[in-house]
Protein backbone atom coordinates (compact mmCIF):
# COMPACT_ATOMS: atom_id res chain seq x y z
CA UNK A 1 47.37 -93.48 87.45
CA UNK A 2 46.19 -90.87 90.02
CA UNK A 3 42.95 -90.54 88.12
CA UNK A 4 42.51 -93.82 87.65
CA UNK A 5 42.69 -94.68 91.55
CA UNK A 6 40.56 -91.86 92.23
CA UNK A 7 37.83 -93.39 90.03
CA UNK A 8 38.16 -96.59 91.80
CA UNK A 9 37.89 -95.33 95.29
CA UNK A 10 34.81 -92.84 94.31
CA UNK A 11 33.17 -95.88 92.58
CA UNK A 12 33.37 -98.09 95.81
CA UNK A 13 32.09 -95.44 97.44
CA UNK A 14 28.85 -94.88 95.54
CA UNK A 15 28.14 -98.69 95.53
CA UNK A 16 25.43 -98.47 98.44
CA UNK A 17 23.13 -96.51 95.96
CA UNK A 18 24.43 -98.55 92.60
CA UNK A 19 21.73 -97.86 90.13
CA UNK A 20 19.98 -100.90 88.48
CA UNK A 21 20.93 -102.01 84.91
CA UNK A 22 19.20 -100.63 81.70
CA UNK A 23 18.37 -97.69 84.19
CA UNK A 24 19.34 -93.96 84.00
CA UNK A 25 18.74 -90.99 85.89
CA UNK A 26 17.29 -87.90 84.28
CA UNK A 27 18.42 -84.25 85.42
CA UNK A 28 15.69 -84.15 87.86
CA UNK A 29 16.82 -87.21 89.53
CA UNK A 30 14.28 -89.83 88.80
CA UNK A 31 15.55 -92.91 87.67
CA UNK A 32 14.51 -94.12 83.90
CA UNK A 33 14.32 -97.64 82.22
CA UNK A 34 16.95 -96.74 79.61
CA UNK A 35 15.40 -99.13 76.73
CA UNK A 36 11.63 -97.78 76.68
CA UNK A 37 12.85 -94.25 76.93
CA UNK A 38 15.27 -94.76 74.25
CA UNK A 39 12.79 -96.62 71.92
CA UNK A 40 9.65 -94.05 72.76
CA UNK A 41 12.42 -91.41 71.22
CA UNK A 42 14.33 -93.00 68.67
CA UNK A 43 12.89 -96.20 67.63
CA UNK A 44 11.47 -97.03 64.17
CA UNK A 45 8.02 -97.04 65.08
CA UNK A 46 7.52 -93.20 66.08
CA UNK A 47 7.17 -91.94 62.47
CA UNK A 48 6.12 -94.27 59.68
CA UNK A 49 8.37 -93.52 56.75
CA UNK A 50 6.48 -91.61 53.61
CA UNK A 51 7.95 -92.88 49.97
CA UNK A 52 5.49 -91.53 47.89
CA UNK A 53 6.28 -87.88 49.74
CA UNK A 54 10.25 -88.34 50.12
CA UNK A 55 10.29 -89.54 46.37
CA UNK A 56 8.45 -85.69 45.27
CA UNK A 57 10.60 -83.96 47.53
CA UNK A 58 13.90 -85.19 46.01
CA UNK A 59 12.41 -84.73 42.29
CA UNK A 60 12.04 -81.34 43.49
CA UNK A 61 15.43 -81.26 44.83
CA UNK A 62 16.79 -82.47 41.21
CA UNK A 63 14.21 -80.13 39.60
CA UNK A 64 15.58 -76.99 40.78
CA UNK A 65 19.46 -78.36 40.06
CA UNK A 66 18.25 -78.78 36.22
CA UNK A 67 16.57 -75.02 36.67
CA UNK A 68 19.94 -73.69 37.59
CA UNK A 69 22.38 -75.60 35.49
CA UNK A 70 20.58 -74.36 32.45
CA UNK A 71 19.60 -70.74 33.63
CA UNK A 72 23.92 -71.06 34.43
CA UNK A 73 23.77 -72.88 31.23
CA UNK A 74 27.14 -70.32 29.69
CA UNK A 75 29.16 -70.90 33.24
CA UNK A 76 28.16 -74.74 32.57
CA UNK A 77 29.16 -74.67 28.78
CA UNK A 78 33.05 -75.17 28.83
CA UNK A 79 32.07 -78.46 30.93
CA UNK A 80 30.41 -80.34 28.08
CA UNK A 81 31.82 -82.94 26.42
CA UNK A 82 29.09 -84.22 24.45
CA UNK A 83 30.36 -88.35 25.34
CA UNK A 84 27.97 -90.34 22.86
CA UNK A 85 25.17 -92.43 24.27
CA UNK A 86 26.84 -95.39 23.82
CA UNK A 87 30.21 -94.52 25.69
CA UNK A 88 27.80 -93.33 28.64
CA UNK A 89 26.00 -96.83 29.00
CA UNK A 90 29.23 -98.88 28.15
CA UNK A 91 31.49 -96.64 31.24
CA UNK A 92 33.94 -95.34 28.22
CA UNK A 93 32.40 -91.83 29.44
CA UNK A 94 33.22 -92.42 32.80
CA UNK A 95 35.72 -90.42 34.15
CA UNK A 96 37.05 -87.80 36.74
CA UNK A 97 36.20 -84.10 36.29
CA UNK A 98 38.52 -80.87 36.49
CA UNK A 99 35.94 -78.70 38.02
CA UNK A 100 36.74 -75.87 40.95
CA UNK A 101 37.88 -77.74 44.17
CA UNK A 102 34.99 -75.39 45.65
CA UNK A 103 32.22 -76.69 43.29
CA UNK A 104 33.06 -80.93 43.67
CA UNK A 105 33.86 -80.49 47.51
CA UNK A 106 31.20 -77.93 48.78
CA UNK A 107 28.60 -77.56 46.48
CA UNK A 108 28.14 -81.04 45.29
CA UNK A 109 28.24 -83.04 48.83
CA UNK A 110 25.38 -79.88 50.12
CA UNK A 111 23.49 -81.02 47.12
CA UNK A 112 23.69 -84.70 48.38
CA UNK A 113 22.80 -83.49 52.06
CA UNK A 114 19.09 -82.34 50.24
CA UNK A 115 18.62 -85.63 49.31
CA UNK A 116 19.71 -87.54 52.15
CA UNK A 117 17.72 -85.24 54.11
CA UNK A 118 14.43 -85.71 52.69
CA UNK A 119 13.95 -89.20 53.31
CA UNK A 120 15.46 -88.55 56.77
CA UNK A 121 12.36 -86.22 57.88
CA UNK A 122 10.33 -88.76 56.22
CA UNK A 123 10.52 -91.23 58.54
CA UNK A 124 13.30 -93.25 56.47
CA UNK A 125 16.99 -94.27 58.46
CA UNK A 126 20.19 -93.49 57.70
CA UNK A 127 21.13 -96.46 55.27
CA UNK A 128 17.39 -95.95 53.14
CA UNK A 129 18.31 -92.37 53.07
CA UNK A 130 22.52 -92.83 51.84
CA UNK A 131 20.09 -95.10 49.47
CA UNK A 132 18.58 -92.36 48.05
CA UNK A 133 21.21 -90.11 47.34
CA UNK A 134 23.05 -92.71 45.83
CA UNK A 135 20.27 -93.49 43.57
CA UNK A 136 19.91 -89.66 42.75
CA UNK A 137 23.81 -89.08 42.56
CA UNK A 138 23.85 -91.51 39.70
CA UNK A 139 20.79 -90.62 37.86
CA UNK A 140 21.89 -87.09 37.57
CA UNK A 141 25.51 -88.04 36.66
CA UNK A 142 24.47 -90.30 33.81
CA UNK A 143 20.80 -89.29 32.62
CA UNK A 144 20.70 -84.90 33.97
CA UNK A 145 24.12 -84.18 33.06
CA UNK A 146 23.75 -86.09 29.38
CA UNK A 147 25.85 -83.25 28.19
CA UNK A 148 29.27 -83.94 30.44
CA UNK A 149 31.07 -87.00 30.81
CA UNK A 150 29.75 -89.08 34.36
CA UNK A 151 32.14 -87.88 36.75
CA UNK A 152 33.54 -90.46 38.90
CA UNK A 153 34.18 -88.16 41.59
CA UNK A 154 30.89 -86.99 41.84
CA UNK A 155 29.54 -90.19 42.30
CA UNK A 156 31.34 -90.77 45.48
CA UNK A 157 31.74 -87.39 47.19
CA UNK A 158 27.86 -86.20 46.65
CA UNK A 159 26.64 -89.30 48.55
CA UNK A 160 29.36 -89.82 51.14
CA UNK A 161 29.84 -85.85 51.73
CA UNK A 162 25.85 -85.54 51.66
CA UNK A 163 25.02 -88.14 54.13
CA UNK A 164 27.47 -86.71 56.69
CA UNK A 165 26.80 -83.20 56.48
CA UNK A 166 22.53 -84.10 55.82
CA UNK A 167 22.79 -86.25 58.94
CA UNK A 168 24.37 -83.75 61.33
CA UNK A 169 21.57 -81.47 59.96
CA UNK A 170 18.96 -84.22 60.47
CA UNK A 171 19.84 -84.54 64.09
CA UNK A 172 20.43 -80.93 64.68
CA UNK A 173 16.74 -80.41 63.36
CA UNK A 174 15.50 -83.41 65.79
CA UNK A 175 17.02 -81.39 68.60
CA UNK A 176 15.64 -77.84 68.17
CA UNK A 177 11.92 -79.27 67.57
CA UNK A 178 12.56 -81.22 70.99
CA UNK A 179 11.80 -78.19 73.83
CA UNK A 180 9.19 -79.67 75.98
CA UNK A 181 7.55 -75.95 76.11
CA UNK A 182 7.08 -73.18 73.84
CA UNK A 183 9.84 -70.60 74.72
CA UNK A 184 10.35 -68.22 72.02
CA UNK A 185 13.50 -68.71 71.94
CA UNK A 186 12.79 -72.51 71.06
CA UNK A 187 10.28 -72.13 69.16
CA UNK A 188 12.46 -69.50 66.69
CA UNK A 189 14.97 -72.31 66.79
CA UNK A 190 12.49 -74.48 65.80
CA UNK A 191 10.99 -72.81 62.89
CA UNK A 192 14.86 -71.78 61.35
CA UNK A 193 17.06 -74.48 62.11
CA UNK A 194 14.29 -77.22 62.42
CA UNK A 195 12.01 -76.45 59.70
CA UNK A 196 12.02 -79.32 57.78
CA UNK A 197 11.37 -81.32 60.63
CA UNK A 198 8.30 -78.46 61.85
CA UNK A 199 6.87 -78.47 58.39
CA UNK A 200 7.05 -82.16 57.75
CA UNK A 201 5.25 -83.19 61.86
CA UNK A 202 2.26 -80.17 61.01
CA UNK A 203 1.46 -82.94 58.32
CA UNK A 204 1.94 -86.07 60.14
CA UNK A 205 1.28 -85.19 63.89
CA UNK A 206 3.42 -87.88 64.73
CA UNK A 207 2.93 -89.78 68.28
CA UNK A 208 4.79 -87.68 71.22
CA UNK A 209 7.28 -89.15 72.83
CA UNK A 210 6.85 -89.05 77.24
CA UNK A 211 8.48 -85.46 77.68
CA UNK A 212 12.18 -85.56 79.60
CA UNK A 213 13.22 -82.30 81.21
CA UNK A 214 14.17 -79.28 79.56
CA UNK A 215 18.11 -79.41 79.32
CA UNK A 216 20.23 -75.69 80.16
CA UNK A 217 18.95 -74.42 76.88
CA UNK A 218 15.30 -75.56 76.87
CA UNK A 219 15.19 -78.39 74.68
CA UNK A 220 15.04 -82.22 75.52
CA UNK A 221 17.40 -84.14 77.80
CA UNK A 222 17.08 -86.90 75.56
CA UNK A 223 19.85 -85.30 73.67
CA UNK A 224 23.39 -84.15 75.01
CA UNK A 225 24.78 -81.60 73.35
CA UNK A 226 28.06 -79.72 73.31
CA UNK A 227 28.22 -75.86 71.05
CA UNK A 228 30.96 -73.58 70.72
CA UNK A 229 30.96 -70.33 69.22
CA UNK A 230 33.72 -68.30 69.65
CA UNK A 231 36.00 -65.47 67.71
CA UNK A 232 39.95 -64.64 68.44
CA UNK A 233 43.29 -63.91 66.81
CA UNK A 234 45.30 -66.02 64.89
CA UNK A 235 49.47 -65.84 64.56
CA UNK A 236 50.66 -67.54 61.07
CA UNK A 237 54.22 -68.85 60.57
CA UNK A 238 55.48 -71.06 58.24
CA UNK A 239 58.83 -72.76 57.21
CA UNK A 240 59.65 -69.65 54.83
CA UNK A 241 60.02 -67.82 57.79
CA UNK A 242 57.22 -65.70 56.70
CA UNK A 243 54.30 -64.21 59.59
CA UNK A 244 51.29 -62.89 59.79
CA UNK A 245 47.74 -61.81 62.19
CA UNK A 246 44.30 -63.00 61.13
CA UNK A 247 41.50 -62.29 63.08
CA UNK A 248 39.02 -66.34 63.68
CA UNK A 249 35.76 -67.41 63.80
CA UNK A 250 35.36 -70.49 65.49
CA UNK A 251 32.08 -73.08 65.63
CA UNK A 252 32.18 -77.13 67.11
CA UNK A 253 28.90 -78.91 67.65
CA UNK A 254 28.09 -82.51 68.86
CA UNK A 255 25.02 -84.04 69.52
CA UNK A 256 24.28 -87.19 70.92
CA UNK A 257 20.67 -89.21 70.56
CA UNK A 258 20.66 -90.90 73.41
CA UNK A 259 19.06 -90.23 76.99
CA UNK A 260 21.34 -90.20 79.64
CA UNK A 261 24.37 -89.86 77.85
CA UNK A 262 27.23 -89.46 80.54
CA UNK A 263 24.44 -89.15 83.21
CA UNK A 264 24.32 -91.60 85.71
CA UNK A 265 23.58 -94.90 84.62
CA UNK A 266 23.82 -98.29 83.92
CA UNK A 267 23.10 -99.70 79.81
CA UNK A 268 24.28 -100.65 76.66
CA UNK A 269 23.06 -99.89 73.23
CA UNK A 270 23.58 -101.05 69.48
CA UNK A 271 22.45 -98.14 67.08
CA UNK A 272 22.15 -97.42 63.71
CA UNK A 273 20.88 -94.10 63.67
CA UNK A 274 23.73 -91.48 63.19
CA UNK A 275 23.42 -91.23 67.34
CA UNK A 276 26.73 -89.42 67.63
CA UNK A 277 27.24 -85.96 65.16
CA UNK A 278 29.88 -83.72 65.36
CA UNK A 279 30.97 -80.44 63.34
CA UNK A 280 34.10 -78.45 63.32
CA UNK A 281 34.49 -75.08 61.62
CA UNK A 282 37.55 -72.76 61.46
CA UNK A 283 37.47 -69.47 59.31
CA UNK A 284 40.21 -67.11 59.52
CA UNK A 285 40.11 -63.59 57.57
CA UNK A 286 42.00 -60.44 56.95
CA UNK A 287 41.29 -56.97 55.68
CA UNK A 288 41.22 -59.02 52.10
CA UNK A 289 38.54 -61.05 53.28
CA UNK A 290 38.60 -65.31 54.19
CA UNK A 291 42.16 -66.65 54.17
CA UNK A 292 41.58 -69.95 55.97
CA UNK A 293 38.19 -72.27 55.76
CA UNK A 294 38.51 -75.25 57.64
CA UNK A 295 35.66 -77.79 57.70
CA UNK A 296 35.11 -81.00 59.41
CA UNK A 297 31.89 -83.08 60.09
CA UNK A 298 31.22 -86.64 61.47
CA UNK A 299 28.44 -88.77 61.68
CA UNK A 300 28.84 -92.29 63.78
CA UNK A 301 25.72 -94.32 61.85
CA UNK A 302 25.90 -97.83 63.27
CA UNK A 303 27.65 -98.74 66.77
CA UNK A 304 27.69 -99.98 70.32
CA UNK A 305 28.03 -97.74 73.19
CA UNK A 306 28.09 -98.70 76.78
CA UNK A 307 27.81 -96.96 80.20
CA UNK A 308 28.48 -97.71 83.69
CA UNK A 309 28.17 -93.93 85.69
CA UNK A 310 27.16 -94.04 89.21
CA UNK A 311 26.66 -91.37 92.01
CA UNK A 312 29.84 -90.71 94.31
CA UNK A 313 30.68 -88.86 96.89
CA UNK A 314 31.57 -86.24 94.64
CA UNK A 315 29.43 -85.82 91.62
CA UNK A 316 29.47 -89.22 89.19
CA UNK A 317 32.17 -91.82 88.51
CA UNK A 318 32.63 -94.75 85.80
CA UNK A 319 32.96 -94.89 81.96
CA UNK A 320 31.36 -94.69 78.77
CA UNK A 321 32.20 -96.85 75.54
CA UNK A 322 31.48 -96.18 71.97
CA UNK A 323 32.95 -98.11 69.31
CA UNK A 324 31.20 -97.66 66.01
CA UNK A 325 31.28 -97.39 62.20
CA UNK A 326 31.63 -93.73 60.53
CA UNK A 327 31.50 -91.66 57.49
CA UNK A 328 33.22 -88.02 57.75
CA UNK A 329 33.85 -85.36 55.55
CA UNK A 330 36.26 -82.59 55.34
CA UNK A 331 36.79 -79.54 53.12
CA UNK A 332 40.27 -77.42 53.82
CA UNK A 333 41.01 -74.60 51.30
CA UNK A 334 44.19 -72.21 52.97
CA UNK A 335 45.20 -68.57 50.80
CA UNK A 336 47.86 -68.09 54.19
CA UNK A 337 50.49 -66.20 53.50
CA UNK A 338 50.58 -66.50 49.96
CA UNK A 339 51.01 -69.67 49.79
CA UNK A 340 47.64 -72.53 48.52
CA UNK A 341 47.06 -75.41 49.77
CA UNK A 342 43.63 -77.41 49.55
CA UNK A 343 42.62 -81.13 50.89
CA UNK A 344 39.15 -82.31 50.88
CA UNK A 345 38.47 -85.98 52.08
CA UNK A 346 35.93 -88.87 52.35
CA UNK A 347 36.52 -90.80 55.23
CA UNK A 348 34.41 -93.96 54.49
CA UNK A 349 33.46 -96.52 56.78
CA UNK A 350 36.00 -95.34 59.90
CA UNK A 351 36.69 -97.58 62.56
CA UNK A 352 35.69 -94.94 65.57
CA UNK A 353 36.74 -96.09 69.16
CA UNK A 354 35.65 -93.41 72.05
CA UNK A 355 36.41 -93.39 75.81
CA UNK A 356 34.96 -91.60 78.70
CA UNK A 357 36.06 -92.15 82.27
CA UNK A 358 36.40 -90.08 85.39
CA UNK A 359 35.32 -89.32 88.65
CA UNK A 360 34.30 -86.73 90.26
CA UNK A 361 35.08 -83.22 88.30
CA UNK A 362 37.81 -85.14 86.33
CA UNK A 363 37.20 -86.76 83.34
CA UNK A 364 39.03 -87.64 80.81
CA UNK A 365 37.68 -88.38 77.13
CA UNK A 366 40.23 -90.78 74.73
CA UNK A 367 39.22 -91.07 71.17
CA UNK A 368 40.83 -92.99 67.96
CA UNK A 369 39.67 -93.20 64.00
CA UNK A 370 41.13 -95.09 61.27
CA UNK A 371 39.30 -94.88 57.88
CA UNK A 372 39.54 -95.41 54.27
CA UNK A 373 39.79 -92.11 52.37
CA UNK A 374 38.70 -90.49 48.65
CA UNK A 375 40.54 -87.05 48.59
CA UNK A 376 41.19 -84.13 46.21
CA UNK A 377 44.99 -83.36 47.22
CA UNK A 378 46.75 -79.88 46.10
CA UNK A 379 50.64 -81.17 44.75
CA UNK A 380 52.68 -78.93 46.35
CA UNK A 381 55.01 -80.73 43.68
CA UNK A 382 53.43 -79.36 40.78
CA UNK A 383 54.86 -76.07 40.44
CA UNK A 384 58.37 -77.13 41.00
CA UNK A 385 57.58 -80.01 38.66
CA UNK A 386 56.04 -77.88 35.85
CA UNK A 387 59.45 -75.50 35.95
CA UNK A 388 61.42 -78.44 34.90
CA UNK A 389 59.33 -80.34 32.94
CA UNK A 390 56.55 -78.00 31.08
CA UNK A 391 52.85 -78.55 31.56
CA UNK A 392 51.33 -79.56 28.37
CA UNK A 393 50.61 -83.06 28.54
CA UNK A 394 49.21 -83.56 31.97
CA UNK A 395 46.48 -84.01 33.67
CA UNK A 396 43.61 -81.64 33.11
CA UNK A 397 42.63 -81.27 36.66
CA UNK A 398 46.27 -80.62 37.58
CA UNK A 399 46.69 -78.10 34.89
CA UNK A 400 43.83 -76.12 35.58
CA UNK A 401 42.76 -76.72 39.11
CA UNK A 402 46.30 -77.74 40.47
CA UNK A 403 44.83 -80.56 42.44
CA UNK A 404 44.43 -84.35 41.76
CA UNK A 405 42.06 -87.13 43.05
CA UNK A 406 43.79 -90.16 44.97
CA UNK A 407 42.96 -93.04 47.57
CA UNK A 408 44.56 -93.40 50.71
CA UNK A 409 44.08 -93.80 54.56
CA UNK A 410 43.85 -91.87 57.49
CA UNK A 411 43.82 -91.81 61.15
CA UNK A 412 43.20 -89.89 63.80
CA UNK A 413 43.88 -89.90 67.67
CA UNK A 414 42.16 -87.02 70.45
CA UNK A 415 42.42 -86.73 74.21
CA UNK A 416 41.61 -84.50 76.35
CA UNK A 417 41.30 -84.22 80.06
CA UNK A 418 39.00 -81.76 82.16
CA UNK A 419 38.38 -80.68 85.79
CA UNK A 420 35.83 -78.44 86.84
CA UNK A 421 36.04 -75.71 83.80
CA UNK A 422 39.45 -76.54 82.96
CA UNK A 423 40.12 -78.47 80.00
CA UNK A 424 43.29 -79.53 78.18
CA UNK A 425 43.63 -81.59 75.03
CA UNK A 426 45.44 -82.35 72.14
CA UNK A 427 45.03 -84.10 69.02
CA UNK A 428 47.13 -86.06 66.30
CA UNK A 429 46.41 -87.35 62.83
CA UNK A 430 48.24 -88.42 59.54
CA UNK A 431 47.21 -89.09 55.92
CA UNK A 432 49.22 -91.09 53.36
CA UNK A 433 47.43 -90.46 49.69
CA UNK A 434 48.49 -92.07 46.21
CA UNK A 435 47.17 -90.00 43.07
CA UNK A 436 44.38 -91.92 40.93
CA UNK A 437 45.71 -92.48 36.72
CA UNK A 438 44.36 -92.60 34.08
CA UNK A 439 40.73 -91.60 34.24
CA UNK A 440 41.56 -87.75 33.67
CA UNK A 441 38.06 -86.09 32.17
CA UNK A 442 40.45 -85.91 28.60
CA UNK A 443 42.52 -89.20 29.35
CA UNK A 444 42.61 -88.85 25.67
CA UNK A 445 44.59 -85.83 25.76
CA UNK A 446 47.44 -86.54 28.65
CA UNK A 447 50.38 -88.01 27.46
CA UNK A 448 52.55 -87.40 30.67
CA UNK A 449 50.19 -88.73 33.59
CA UNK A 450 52.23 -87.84 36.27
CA UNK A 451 51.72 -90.05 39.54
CA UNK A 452 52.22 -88.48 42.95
CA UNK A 453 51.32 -88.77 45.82
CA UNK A 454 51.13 -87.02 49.46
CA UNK A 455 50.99 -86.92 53.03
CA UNK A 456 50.23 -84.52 56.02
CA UNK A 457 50.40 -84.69 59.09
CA UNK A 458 48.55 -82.36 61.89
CA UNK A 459 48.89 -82.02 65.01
CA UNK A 460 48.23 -79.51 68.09
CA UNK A 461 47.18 -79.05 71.77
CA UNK A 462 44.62 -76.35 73.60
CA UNK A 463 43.50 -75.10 76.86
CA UNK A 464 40.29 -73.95 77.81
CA UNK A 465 38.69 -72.40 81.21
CA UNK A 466 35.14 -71.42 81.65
CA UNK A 467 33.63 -68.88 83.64
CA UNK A 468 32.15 -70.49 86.81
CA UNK A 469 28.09 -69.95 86.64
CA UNK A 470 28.70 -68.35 82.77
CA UNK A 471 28.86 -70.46 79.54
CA UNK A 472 31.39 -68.40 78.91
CA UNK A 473 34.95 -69.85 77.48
CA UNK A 474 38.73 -69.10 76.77
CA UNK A 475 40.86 -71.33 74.54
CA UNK A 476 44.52 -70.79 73.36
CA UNK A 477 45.35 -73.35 70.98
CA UNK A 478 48.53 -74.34 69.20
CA UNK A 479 48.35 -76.32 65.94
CA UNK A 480 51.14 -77.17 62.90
CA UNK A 481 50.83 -78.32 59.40
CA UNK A 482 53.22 -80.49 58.16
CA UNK A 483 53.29 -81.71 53.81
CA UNK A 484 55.13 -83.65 52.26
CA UNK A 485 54.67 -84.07 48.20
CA UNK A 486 55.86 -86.27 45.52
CA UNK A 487 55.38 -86.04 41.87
CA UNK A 488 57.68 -88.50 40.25
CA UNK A 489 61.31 -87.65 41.07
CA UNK A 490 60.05 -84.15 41.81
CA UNK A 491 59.48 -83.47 45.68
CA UNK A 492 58.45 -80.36 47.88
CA UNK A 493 57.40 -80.08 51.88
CA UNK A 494 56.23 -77.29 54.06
CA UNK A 495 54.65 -76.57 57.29
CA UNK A 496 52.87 -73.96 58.82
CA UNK A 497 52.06 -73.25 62.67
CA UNK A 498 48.59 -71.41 64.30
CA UNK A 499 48.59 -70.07 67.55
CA UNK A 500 45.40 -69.00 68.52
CA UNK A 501 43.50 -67.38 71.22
CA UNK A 502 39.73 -67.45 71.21
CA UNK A 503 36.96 -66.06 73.73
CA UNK A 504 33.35 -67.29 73.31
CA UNK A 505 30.30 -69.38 74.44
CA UNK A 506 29.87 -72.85 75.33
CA UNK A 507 26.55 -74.23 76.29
């Protein structure tokens, strides 16, 4: 309530010099029309798409996945199955593999950010691009792989996982080829993490946007970002009473295509193309190397977001809304104290609601998800399950992977508040999942398909202060676990806490 009437006041205040609608103003304080300079930087006429080009460059992309799955071709042996022609064509060969949770959950959606990302750098938007790896997810699964059954899972992790992570990489590229000059610094940014985008614009030499100035690190203002990198210590505890130290590495990104993003402002926009990207990425490790991978990555692709930021007495004060469609990804694979536990998760077509509003050097930032999931769940049922009841008979992806594919729902909930370098948040979310039967890869084979099904729930809180004049940061963080599992009659729960303090840079 404080903050709220201290927006209000600071609003009235900076009403004399209200800027005009569709209007921002840029760091160097002259005032913008928001719609030409958003459409001169991200419209659909700056870069005419190339088929022809984006249609060799995924070829190429399947090309070298045929090289390595036969060079591999005695790793890749045990996974043939040989289905007939006819039970491919007729969907009797259709089924969920029992590969490594690794290979479905990391390596396959990276292989679908290739081909989302070709089209991408050729000029083509996000839904022609999820297009294309769609259309090369499925031609692989049922014409590449004519040796394996089609794997159902495949077919929807690959595209969904690929467009997410091949979008935040799209937009990361767009930003690093953005600097208005040629620091080195920029321009070794530009050749590394923006190559596709350098080597695709040598060809085209593509019309130049009007140049914005250089943001803190050298690149456009016509993009906000937010980085983290950052390292630490980590204290383990779970519900066994067991403890232990693990030394983090810590990396968050967001960026945000649009110019004037929390500047002062007044406009509205309705996107659709994956404007807002975010990436989270937790690794923990010991003297036996990684115990704890953690990875999370967002793309908003079609949405609304409006602003209303004007000049006050004391800095800016108003709000920013966002309220848009999503697809996410997530890959969690824990060893902690000798205990497994694994959850990967497509989060298709989230509901995504964002706030921003402050005034001042308080602002507070409110955000809420709920999406539709595909997972690959760990049972923390099985084992107990197997003691009692044997494991021949059940699914093949339980039995030698110890994880199972389901449907479900999730959602999500963040806030945090800051003030001049201090920031404190916390964030909540839940998933309820229900095991998919039937389909195993040898459905043929499983005469005890055991349903199950799990939830988890996470939740934690931080503080952070910066430096003054240094984009320097300190977090401590507290975070907990919580699982509950079901496999028939057989159930089994855990949790496990993090406390962690991290020191790093923010810029």
């Amino acid at each position: 309530m404080a903050a709220m009437a201290a927006i209000a006041t600071l609003v009235q205040q900076g009403r004399a010099n209200a800027i005009e609608r569709d209007t921002f103003v840029d760091s160097s304080g002259r005032a913008r029309p928001f719609r030409d300079t958003y459409l001169d930087w991200f419209g659909e006429k700056r870069r005419r798409p190339h088929l022809l080009r984006a249609t060799i460059e995924d070829v190429g992309v399947a090309g070298l996945g045929v090289l390595h799955y036969w060079v591999q071709r005695h790793a890749n042996q045990s996974d043939w199955d040989q289905p007939s022609p006819v039970d491919r064509f007729t969907l009797r060969a259709v089924r969920f593999d029992n590969n490594l949770f690794t290979t479905n959950n990391i390596l396959h959606p990276l292989a679908g950010a290739a081909y989302y990302g070709m089209p991408r750098v050729n000029g083509f938007d996000p839904h022609e691009a999820f297009l294309a790896v769609l259309v090369a997810s499925t031609f692989w699964e049922f014409a590449l792989e004519w040796r394996e059954k089609v794997s159902i899972n495949d077919l929807i992790v690959t595209p969904v996982g690929g467009m997410v992570i091949g979008e935040f990489l799209f937009q990361l590229g767009e930003y690093v080829t953005s600097a208005p000059g040629r620091g080195l610094a920029q321009e070794i940014a530009a050749v590394t993490l923006g190559a596709p985008r350098r080597a695709h614009d040598a060809f085209d030499r593509p019309r130049k946007p009007a140049p914005l100035p250089p943001d803190a690190l050298g690149f456009s203002s016509a993009f906000w970002h937010r980085f983290r990198l950052a390292s630490g210590a980590t204290a383990v505890s779970n519900d066994a009473g067991k403890e232990a130290r693990l030394q983090n590495i810590v990396a968050e990104a967001q960026i945000v295509s649009v110019p004037g993003f929390l500047d002062p402002g007044r406009f509205h926009l309705l996107f659709g193309e994956g404007n807002f990207t975010e990436l989270r990425l937790r690794m923990e490790v010991t003297d036996d190397g990684l115990e704890d991978f953690d990875l999370w990555l967002e793309a908003d692709i079609v949405g609304y977001y409006s602003q209303r930021i004007e000049p006050a007495s004391h800095g800016q004060a108003g709000h920013g809304v966002l309220v848009a469609f999503a697809n996410a990804f997530r890959d969690a694979d824990r060893w902690v104290l000798g205990r497994r536990d694994q959850l990967a998760v497509a989060h298709f077509a989230a509901a995504v609601g964002r706030l921003w509003f402050g005034a001042g050097g308080l602002w507070l930032r409110l955000g809420a998800d709920l999406s539709g999931d595909f997972a690959s769940v760990r049972s923390l049922a099985f084992e107990p399950w197997i003691l009692r009841n044997g494991i021949d008979g059940t699914k093949t992806v339980l039995s030698k992977q110890g994880y199972y594919f389901a449907l479900g729902y999730s959602a999500r909930l963040r806030a945090v508040a800051s003030y001049r370098g201090i920031e404190v948040g916390g964030h909540l979310a839940y998933g309820d999942y229900g095991s998919i039967d039937g389909l195993d890869r040898w459905q043929e084979q499983v005469s005890r398909d055991v349903g199950g099904d799990d939830q988890i729930l996470e939740y934690g809180a931080w503080i952070q202060a910066r430096l003054p004049w240094l984009p320097v940061v300190a977090r401590a963080s507290s975070d907990q676990v919580v699982r509950w599992s079901r496999l028939e009659k057989i159930r089994d729960s855990r949790w496990d806490r993090r406390m962690t303090a991290t020191l790093g840079l923010q810029f």
